[in-house]
Protein backbone atom coordinates (compact mmCIF):
# COMPACT_ATOMS: atom_id res chain seq x y z
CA UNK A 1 0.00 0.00 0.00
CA UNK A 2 2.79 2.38 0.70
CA UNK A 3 4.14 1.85 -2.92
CA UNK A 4 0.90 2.42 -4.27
CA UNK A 5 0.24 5.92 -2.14
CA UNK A 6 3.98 7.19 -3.07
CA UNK A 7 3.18 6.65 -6.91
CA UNK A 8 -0.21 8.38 -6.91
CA UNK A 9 1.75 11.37 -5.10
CA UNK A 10 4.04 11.27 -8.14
CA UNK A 11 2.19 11.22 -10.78
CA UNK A 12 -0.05 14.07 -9.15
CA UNK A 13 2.77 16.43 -8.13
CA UNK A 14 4.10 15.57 -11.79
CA UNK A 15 1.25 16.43 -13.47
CA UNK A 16 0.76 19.89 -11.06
CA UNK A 17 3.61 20.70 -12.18
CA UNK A 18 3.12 20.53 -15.43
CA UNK A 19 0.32 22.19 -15.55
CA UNK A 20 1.58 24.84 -13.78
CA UNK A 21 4.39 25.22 -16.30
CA UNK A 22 2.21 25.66 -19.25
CA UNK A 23 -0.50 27.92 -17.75
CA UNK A 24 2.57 30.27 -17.18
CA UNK A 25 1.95 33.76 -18.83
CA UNK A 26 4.99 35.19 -20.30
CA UNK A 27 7.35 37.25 -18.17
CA UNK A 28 6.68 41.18 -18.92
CA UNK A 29 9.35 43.71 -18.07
CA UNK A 30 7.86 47.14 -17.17
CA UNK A 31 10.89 50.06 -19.15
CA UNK A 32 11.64 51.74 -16.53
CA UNK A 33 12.95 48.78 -14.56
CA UNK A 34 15.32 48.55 -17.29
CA UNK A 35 16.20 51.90 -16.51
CA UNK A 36 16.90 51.57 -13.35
CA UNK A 37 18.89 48.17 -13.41
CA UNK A 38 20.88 50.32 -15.51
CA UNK A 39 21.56 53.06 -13.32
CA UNK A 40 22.21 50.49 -10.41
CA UNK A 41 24.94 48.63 -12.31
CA UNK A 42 26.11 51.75 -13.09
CA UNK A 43 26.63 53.11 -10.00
CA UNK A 44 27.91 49.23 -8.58
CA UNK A 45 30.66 49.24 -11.24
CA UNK A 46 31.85 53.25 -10.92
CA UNK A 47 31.89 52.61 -7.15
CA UNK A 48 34.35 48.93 -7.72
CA UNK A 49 36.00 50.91 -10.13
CA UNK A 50 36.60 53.78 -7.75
CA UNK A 51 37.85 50.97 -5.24
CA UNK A 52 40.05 49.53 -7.01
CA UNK A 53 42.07 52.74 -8.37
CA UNK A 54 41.93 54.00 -4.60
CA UNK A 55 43.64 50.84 -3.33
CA UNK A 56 45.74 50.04 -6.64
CA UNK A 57 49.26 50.03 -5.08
CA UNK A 58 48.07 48.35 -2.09
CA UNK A 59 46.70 45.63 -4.73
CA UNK A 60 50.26 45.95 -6.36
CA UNK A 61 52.25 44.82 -4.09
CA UNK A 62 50.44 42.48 -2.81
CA UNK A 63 49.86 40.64 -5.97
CA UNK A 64 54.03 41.50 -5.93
CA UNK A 65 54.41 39.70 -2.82
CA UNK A 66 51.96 36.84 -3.53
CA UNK A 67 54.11 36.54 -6.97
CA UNK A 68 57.33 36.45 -5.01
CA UNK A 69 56.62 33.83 -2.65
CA UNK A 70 54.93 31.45 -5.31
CA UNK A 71 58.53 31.84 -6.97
CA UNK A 72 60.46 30.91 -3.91
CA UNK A 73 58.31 28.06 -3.58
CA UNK A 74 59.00 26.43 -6.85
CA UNK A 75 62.96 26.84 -6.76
């Protein structure tokens, strides 16, 4: 009986589902939420940009000193 109850749940939450897939309406993105993905990446990738010019020589030499000891390692 077990058997028989966990294959009814199956084929029921198989065939919910794909119901539910095809009664799906198509996705519709309003244009101003384009416009404002936009101007959120925008601002995202000025502001890493801005971080990573501020901090550049500290990033220097430590990709430097990373360099060095992965050299030091292999002789």
């Amino acid at each position: 009986m077990p058997r028989f109850v966990f294959a009814v749940t199956i084929c029921i939450s198989l065939w919910g589902g794909a119901t539910a897939v095809s009664a799906a309406t198509p996705a519709y993105v309003d244009p101003t939420t384009g416009g404002i993905l936009f101007q959120a990446l925008a601002v995202a990738f000025t502001f890493l940009s801005g971080i990573i010019y501020f901090f550049s020589s500290q990033i220097k030499r430590g990709v430097a000193r990373l360099w060095r000891l992965w050299r030091e390692r292999g002789e």
